[in-house]
C-alpha atoms as a PDB file:
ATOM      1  CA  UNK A   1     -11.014  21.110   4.764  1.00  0.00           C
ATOM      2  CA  UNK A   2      -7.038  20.544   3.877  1.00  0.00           C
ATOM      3  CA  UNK A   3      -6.455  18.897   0.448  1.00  0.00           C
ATOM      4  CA  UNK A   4      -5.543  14.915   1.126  1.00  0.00           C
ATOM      5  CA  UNK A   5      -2.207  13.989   0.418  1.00  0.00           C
ATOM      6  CA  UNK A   6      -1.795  10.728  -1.178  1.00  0.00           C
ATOM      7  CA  UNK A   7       1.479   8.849   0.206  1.00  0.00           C
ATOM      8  CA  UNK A   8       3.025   6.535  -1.783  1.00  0.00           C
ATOM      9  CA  UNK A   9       5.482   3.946   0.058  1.00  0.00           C
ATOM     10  CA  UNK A  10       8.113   2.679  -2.323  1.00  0.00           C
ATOM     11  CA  UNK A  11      10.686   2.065  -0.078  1.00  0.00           C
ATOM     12  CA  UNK A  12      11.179  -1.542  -0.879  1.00  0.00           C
ATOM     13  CA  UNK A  13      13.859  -2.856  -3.355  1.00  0.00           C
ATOM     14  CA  UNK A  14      11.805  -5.332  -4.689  1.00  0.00           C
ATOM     15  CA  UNK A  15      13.809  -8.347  -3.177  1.00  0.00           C
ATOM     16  CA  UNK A  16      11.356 -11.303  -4.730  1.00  0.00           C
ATOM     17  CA  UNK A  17      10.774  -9.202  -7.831  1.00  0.00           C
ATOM     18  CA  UNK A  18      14.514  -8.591  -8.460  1.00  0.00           C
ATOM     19  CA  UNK A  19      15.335  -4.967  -9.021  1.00  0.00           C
ATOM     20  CA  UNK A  20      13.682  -1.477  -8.391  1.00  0.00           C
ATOM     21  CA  UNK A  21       9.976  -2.721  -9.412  1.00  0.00           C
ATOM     22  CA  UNK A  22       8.799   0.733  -8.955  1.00  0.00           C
ATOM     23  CA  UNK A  23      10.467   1.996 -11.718  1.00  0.00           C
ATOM     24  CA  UNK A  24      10.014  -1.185 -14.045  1.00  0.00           C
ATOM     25  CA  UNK A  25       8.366   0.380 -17.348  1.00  0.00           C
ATOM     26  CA  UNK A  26       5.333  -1.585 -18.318  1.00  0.00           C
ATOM     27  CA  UNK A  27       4.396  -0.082 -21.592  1.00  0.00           C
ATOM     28  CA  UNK A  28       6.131   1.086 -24.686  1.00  0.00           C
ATOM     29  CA  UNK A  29       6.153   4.744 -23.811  1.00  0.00           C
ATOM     30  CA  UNK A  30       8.490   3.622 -20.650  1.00  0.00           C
ATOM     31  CA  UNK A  31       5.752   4.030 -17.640  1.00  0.00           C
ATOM     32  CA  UNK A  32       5.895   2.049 -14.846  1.00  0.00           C
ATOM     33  CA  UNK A  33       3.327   0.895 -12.662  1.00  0.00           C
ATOM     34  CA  UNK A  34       3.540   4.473 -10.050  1.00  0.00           C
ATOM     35  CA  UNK A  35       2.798   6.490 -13.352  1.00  0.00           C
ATOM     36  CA  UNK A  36      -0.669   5.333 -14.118  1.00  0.00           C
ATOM     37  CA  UNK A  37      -1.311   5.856 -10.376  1.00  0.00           C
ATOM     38  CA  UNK A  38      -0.192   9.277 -10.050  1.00  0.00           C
ATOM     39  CA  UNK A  39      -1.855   9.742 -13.404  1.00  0.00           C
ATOM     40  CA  UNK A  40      -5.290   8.125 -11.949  1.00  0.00           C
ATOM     41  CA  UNK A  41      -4.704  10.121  -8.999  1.00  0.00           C
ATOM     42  CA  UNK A  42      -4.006  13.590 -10.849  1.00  0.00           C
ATOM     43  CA  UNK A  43      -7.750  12.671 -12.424  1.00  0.00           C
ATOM     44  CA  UNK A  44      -9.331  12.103  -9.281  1.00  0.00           C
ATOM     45  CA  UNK A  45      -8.585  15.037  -7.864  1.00  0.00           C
ATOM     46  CA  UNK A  46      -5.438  14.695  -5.744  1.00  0.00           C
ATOM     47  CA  UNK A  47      -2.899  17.770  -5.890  1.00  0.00           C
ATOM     48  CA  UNK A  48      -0.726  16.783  -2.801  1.00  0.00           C
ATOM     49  CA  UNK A  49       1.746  13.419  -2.716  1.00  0.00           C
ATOM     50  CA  UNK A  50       4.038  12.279  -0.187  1.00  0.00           C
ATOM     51  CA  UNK A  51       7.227   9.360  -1.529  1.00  0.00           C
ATOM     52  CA  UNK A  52       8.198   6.705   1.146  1.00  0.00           C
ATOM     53  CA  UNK A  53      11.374   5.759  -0.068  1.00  0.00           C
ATOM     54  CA  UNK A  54      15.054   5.382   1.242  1.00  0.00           C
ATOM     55  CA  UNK A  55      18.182   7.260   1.336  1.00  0.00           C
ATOM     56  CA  UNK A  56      19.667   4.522  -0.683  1.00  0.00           C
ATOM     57  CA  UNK A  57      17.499   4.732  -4.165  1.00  0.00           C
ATOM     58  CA  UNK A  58      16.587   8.052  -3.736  1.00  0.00           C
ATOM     59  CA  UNK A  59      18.618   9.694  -6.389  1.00  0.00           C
ATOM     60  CA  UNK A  60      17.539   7.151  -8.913  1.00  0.00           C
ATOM     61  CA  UNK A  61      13.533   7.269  -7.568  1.00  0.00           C
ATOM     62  CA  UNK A  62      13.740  11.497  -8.187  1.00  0.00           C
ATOM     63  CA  UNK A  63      14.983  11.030 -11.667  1.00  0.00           C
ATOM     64  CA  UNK A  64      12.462   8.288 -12.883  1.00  0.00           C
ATOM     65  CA  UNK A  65       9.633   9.385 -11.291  1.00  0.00           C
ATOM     66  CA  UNK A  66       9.904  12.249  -8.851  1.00  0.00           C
ATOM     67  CA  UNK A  67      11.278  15.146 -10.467  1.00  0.00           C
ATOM     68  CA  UNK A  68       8.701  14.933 -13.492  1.00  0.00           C
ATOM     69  CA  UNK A  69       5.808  14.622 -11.155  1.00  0.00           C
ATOM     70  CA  UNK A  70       6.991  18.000  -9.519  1.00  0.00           C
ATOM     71  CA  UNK A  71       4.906  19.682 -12.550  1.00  0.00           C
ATOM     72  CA  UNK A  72       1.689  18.117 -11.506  1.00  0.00           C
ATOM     73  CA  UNK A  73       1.778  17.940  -7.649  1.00  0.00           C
ATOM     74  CA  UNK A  74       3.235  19.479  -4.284  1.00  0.00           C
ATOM     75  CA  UNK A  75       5.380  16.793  -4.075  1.00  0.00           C
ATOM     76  CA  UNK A  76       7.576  15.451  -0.622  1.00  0.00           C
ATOM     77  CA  UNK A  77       9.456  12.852   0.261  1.00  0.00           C
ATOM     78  CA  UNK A  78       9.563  11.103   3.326  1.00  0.00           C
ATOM     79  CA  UNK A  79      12.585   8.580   4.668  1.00  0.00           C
ATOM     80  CA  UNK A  80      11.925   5.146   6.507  1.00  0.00           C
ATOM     81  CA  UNK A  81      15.091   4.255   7.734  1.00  0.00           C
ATOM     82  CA  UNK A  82      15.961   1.247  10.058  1.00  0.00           C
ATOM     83  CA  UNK A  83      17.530   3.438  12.367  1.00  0.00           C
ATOM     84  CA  UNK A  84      14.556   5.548  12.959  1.00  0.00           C
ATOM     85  CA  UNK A  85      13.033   4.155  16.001  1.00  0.00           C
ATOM     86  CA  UNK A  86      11.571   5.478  19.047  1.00  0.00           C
ATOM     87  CA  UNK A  87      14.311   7.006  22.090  1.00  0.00           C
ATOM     88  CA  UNK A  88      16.165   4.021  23.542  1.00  0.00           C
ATOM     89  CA  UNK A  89      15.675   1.231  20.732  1.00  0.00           C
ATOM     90  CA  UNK A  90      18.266   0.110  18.217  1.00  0.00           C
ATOM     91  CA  UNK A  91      18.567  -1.576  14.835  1.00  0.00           C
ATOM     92  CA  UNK A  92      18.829  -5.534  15.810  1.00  0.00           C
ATOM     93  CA  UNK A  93      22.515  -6.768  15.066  1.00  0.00           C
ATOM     94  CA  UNK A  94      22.181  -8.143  11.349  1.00  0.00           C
ATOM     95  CA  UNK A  95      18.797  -6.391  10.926  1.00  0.00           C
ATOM     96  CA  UNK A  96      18.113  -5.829   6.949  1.00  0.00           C
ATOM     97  CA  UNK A  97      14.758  -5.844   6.326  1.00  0.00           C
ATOM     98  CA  UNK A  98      12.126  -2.997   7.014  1.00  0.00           C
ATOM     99  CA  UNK A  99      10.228  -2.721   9.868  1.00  0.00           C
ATOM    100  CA  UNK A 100       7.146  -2.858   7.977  1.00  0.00           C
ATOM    101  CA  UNK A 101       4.182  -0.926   6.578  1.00  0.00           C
ATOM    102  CA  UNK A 102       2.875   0.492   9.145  1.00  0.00           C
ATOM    103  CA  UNK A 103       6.493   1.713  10.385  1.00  0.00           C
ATOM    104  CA  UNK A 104       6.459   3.110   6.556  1.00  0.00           C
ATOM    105  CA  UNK A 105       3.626   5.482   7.545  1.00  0.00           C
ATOM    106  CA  UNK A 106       4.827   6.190  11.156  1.00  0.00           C
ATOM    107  CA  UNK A 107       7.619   8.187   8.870  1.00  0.00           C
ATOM    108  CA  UNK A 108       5.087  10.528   7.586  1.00  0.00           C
ATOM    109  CA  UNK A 109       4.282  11.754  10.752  1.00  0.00           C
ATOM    110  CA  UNK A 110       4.971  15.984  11.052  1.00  0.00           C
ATOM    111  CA  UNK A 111       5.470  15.542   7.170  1.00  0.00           C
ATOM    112  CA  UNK A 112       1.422  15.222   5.952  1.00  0.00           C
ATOM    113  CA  UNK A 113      -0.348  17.217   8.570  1.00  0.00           C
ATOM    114  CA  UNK A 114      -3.857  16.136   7.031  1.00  0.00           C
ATOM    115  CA  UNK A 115      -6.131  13.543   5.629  1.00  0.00           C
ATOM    116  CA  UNK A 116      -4.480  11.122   3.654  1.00  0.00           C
ATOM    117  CA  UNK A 117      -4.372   7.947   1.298  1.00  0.00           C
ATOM    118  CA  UNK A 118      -1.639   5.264   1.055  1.00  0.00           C
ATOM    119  CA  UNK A 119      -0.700   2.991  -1.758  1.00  0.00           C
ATOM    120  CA  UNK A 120       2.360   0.961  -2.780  1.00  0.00           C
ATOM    121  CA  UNK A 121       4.103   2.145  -5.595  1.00  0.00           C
ATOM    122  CA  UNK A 122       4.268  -1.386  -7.112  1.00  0.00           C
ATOM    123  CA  UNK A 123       0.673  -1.854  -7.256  1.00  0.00           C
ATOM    124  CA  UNK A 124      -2.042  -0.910 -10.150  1.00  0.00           C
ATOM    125  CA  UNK A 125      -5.440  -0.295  -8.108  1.00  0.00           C
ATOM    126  CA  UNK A 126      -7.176   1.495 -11.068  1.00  0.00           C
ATOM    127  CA  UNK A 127      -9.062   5.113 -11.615  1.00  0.00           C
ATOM    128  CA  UNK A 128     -12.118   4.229  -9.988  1.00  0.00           C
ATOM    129  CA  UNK A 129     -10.092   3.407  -6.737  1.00  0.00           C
ATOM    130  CA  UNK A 130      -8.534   6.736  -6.561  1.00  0.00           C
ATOM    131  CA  UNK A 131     -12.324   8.602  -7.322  1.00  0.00           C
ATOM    132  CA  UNK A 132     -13.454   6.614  -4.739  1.00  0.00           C
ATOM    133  CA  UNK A 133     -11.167   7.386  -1.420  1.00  0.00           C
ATOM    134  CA  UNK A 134      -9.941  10.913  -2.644  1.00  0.00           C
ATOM    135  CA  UNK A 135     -14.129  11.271  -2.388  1.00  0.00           C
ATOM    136  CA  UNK A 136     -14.394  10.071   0.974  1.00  0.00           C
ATOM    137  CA  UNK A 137     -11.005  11.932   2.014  1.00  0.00           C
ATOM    138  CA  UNK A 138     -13.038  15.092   1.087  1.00  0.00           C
ATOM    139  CA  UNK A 139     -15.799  14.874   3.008  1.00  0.00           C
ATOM    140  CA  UNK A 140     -16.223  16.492   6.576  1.00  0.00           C
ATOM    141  CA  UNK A 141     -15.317  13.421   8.841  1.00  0.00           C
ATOM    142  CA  UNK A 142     -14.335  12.747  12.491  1.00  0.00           C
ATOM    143  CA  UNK A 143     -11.198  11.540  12.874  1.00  0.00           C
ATOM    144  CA  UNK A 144     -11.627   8.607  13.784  1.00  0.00           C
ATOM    145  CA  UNK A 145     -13.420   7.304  10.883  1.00  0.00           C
ATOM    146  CA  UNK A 146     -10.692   5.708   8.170  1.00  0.00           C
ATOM    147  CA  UNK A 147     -11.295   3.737   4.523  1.00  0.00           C
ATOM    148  CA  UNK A 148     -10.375   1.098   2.793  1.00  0.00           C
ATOM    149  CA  UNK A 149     -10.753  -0.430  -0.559  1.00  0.00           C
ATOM    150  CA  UNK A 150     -11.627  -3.498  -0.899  1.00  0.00           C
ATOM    151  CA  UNK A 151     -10.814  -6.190  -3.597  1.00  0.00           C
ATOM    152  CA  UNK A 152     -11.895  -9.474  -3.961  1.00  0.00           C
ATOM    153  CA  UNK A 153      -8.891 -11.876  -3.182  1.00  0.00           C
ATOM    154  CA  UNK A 154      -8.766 -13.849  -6.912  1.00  0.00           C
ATOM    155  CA  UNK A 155      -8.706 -10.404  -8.851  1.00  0.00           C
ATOM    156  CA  UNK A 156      -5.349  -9.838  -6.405  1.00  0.00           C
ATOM    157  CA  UNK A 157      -3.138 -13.236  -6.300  1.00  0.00           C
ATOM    158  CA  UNK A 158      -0.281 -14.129  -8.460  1.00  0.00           C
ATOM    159  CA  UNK A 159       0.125 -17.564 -10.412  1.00  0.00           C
ATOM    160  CA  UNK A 160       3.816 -16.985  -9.840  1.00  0.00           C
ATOM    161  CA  UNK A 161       4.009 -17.599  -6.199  1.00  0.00           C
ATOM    162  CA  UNK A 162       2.930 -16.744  -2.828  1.00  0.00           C
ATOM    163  CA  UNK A 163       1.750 -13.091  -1.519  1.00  0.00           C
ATOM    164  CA  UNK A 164       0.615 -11.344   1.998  1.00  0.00           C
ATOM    165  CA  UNK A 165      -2.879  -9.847   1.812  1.00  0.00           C
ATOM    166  CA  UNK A 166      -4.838  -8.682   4.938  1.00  0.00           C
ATOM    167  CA  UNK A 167      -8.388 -10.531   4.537  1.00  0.00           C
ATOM    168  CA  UNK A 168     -11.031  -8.585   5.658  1.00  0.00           C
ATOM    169  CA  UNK A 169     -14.742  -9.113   7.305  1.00  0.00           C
ATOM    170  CA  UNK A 170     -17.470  -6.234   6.889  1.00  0.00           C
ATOM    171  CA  UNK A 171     -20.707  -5.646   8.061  1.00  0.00           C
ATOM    172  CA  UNK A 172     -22.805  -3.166   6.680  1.00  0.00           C
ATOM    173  CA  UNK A 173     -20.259  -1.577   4.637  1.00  0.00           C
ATOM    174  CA  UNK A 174     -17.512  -1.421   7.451  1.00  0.00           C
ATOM    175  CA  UNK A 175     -14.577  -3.028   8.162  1.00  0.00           C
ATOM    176  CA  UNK A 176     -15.367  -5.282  11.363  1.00  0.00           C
ATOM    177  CA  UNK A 177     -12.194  -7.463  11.450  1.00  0.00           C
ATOM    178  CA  UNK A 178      -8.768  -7.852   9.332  1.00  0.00           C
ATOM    179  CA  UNK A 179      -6.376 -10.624   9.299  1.00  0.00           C
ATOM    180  CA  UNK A 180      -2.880 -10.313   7.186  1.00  0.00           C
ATOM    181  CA  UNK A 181      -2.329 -13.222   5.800  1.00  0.00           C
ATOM    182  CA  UNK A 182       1.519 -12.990   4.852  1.00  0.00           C
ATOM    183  CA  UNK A 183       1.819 -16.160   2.376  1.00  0.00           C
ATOM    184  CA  UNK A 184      -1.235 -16.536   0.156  1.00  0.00           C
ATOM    185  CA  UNK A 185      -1.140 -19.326  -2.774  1.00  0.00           C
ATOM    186  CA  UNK A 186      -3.693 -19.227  -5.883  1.00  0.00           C
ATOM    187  CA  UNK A 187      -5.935 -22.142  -6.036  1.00  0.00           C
ATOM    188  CA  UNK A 188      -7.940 -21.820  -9.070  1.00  0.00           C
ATOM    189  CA  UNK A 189     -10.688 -19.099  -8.277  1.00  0.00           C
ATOM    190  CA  UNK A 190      -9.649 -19.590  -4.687  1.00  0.00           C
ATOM    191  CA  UNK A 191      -6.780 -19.664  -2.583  1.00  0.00           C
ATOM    192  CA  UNK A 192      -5.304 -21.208   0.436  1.00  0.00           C
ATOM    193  CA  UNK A 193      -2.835 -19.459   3.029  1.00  0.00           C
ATOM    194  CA  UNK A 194      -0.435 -21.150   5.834  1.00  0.00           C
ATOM    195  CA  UNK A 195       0.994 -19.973   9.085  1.00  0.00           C
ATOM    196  CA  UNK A 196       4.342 -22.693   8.984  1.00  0.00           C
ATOM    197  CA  UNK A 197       4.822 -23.562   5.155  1.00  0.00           C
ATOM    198  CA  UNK A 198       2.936 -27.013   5.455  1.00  0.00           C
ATOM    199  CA  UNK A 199      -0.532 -26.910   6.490  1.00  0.00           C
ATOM    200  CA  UNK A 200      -2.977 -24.659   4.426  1.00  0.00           C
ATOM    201  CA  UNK A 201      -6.115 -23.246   4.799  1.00  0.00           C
ATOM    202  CA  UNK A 202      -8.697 -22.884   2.142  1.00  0.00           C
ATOM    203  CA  UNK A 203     -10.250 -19.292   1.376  1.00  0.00           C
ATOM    204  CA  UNK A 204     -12.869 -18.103  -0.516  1.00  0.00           C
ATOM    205  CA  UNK A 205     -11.722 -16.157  -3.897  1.00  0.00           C
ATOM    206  CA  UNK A 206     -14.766 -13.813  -3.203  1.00  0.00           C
ATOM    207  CA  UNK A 207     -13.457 -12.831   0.522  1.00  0.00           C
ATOM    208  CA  UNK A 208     -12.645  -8.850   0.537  1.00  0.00           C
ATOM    209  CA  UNK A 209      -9.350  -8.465   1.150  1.00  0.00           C
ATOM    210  CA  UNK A 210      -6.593  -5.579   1.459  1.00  0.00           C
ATOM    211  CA  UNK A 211      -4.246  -3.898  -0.678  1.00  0.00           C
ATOM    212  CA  UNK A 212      -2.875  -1.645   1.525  1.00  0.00           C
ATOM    213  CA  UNK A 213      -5.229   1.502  -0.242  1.00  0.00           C
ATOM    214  CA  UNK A 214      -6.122   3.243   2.992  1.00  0.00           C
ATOM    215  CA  UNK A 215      -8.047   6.439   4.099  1.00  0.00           C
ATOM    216  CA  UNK A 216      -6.813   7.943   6.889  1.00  0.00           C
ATOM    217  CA  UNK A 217      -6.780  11.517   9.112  1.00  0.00           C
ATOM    218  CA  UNK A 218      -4.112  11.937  11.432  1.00  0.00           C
ATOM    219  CA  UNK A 219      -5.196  10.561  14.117  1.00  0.00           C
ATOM    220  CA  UNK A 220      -3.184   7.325  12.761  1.00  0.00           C
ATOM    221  CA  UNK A 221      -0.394   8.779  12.569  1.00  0.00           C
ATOM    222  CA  UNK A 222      -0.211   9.289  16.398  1.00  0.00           C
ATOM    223  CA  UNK A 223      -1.793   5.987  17.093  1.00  0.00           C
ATOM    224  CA  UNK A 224       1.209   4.362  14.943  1.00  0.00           C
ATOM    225  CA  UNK A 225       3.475   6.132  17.174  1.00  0.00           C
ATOM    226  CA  UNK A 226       1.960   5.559  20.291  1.00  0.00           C
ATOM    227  CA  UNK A 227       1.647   1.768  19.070  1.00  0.00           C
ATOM    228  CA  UNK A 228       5.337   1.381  18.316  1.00  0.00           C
ATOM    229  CA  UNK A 229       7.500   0.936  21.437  1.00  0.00           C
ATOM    230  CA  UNK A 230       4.738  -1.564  22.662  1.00  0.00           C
ATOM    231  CA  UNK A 231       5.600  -3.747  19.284  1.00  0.00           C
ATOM    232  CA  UNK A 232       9.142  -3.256  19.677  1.00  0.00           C
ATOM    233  CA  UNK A 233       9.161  -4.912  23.298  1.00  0.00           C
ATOM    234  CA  UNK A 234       6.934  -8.042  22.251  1.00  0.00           C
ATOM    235  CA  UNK A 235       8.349  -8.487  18.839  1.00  0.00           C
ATOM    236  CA  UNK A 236      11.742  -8.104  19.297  1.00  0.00           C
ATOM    237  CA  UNK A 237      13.035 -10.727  21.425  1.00  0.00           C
ATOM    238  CA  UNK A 238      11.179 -13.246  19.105  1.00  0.00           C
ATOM    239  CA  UNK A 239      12.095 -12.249  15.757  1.00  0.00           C
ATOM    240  CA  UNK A 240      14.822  -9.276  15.641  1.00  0.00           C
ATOM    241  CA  UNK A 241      16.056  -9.613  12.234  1.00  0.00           C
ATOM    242  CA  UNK A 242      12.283 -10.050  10.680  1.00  0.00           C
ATOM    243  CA  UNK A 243       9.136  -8.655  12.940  1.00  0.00           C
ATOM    244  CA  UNK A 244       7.298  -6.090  10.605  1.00  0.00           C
ATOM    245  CA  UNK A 245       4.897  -3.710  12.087  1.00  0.00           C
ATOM    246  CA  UNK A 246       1.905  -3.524   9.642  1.00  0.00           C
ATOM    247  CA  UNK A 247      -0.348  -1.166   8.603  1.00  0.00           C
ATOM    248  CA  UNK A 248      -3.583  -2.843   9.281  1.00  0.00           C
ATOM    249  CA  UNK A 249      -2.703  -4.692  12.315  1.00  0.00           C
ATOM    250  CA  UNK A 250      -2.735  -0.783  13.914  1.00  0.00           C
ATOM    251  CA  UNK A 251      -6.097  -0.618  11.674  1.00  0.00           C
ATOM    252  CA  UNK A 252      -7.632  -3.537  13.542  1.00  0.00           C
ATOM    253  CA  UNK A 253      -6.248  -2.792  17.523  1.00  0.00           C
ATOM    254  CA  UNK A 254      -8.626   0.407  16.936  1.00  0.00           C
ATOM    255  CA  UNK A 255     -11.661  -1.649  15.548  1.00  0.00           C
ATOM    256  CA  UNK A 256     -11.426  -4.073  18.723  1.00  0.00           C
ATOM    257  CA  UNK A 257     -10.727  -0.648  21.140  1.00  0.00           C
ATOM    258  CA  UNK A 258     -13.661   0.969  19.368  1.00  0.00           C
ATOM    259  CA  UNK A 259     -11.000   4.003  18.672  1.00  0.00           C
ATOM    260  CA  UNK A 260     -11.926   4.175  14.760  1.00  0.00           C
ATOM    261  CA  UNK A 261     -14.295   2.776  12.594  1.00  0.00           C
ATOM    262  CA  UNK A 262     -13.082   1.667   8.252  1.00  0.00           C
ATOM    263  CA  UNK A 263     -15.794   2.151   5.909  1.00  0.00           C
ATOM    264  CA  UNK A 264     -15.032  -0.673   2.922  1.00  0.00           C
ATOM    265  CA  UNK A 265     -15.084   0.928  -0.528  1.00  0.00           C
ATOM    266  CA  UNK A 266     -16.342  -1.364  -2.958  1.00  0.00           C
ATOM    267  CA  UNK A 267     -14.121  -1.470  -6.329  1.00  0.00           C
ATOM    268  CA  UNK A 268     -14.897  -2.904  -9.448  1.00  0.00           C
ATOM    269  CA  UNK A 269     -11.016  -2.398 -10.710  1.00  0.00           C
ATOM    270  CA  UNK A 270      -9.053  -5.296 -11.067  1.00  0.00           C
ATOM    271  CA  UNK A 271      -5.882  -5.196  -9.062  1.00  0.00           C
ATOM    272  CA  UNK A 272      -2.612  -5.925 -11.239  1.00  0.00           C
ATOM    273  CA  UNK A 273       1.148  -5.851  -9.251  1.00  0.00           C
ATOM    274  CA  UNK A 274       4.318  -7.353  -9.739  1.00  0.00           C
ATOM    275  CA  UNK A 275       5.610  -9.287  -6.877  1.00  0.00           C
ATOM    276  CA  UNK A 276       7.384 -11.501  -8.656  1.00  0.00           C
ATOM    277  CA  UNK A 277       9.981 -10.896 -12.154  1.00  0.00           C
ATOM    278  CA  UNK A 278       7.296 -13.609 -13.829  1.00  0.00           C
ATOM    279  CA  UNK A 279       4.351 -11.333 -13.333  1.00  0.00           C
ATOM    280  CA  UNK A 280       5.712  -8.520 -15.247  1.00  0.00           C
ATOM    281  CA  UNK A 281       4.425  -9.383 -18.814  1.00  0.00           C
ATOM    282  CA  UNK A 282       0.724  -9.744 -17.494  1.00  0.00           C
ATOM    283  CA  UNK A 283       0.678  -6.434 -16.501  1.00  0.00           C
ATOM    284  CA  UNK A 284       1.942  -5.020 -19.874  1.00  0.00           C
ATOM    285  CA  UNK A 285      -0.690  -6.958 -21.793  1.00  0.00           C
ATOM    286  CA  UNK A 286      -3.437  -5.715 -19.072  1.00  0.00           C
ATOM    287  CA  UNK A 287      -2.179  -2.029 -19.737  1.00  0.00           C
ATOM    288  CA  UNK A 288      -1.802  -2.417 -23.504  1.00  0.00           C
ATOM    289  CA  UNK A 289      -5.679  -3.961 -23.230  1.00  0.00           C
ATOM    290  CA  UNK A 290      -6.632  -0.250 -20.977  1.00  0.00           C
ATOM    291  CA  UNK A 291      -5.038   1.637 -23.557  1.00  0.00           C
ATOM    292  CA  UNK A 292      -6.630  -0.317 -26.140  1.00  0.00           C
ATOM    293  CA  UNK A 293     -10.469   0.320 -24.660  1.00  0.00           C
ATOM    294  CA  UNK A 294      -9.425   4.435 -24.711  1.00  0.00           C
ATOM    295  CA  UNK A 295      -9.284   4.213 -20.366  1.00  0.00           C
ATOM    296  CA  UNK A 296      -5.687   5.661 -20.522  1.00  0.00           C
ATOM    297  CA  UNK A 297      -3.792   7.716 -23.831  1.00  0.00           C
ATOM    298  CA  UNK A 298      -0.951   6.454 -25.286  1.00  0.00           C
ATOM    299  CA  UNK A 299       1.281   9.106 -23.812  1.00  0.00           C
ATOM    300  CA  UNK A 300      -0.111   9.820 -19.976  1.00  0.00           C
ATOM    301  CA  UNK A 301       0.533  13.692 -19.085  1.00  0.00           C
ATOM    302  CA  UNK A 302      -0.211  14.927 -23.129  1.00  0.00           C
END
């Protein structure tokens, strides 16, 4: 059985956030957010990382973070570009933005040739997270059983503004249907999303929902590339400059074609990000708190 690789994507500038979030310190030692990961990672068992990032931050992104963690992993890098689209497709005159998460993975493909986990680099999923799908990543599987772990959506919303989750129905421990939300607002312990910026929908605080923490072999890696052009042609024509292709929307075609099947792993962490600039100093008092109760030293890597 091949060592998983956990693949971080931390391509994005942090538009809404306003700088390079992944590398925002959020303690007094200067860690960011991507260090406790890695360091939650380390302890769970994972030896092998892949970086999503792009040409243009990658000098900066090696000397905050990926240089140091060369000591503690096999460590590669992997480049989503806009430009790197399937044989006869181009970039979208005025195209900015990414083509999305599942695009982000698509990248990794003849980079990690085995199982693997993906996180964003902006997110804090805690240790038990890491235990819990570097555990199932371990075990013998057929490919086309995946994982995901599942939070409950009012440990993951912001009271600074709206965010995209992918809410999730299970039955008997896996995944049966996923819908990404893409603009999520808090409402007390529940939360409401809309589809055009007027009407919303309530949702349950309790509902399971996504946080882009995956399991996957590499069978998904073809299926995102297989997946691609077909995207390409219905999305393009509608929405060049913004279409994204997503992670679990590729997730979810395979639950309806009965290609894979996502076992939900229950977490007890609380999620903590920083989608937004205002979010930052609740996640420095939630680390200060962890460091407080002993769950991470003062100085990670000592």
């Amino acid at each position: 059985m091949q060592e998983p690789t956990l693949v971080i994507m931390a391509a994005g500038m942090g538009s809404r956030f306003g700088g390079l979030k992944q590398i925002t310190s959020v303690d007094d030692g200067g860690h960011a957010i991507i260090d406790f990961s890695l360091f939650d990672a380390r302890r769970a068992g994972f030896k092998k990382i892949a970086f999503i990032i792009k040409h243009e931050i990658e000098d900066s992104f090696k000397a905050a973070v990926g240089s140091r963690m060369e000591k503690y992993f096999d460590v590669k890098y992997v480049y989503q570009q806009l430009d790197k689209l399937p044989e006869g497709y181009r970039v979208p005159e005025g195209r900015e933005k990414p083509w999305g998460t599942g695009h982000a993975v698509l990248c990794c493909r003849g980079v990690v040739d085995g199982p693997f986990a993906v996180i964003n680099a902006d997110d804090f999923y805690g240790k038990g997270a890491y235990q819990a799908i570097y555990d199932f990543l371990k075990e013998d599987r057929a490919p086309s059983e995946y994982a995901m772990v599942g939070y409950r959506l009012k440990n993951t919303v912001t009271e600074s503004g709206h965010v995209a989750r992918g809410i999730c129905e299970a039955k008997n421990g896996w995944l049966t249907d996923i819908v990404e939300r893409t603009h999520i607002e808090k409402r007390g312990e529940n939360a409401a999303f809309t589809e055009d910026g007027k009407n919303f929908v309530e949702v349950s605080g309790d509902s399971v929902v996504s946080m882009n923490f995956w399991g996957f072999s590499t069978q998904m890696l073809d299926e995102l590339n297989a997946r691609f052009p077909k995207f390409l042609d219905e999305n393009l024509g509608k929405n060049p400059l913004k279409c994204e292709y997503f992670l679990p929307f590729v997730a979810n075609e395979q639950l309806v074609e009965g290609k894979a099947r996502v076992r939900v792993l229950d977490c007890n962490e609380t999620w903590y990000g920083m989608t937004y600039r205002e979010d930052l100093d609740s996640v420095k008092k939630a680390i200060a708190d962890m460091k407080n109760r002993g769950i991470y030293p003062d100085k990670l890597w000592t």
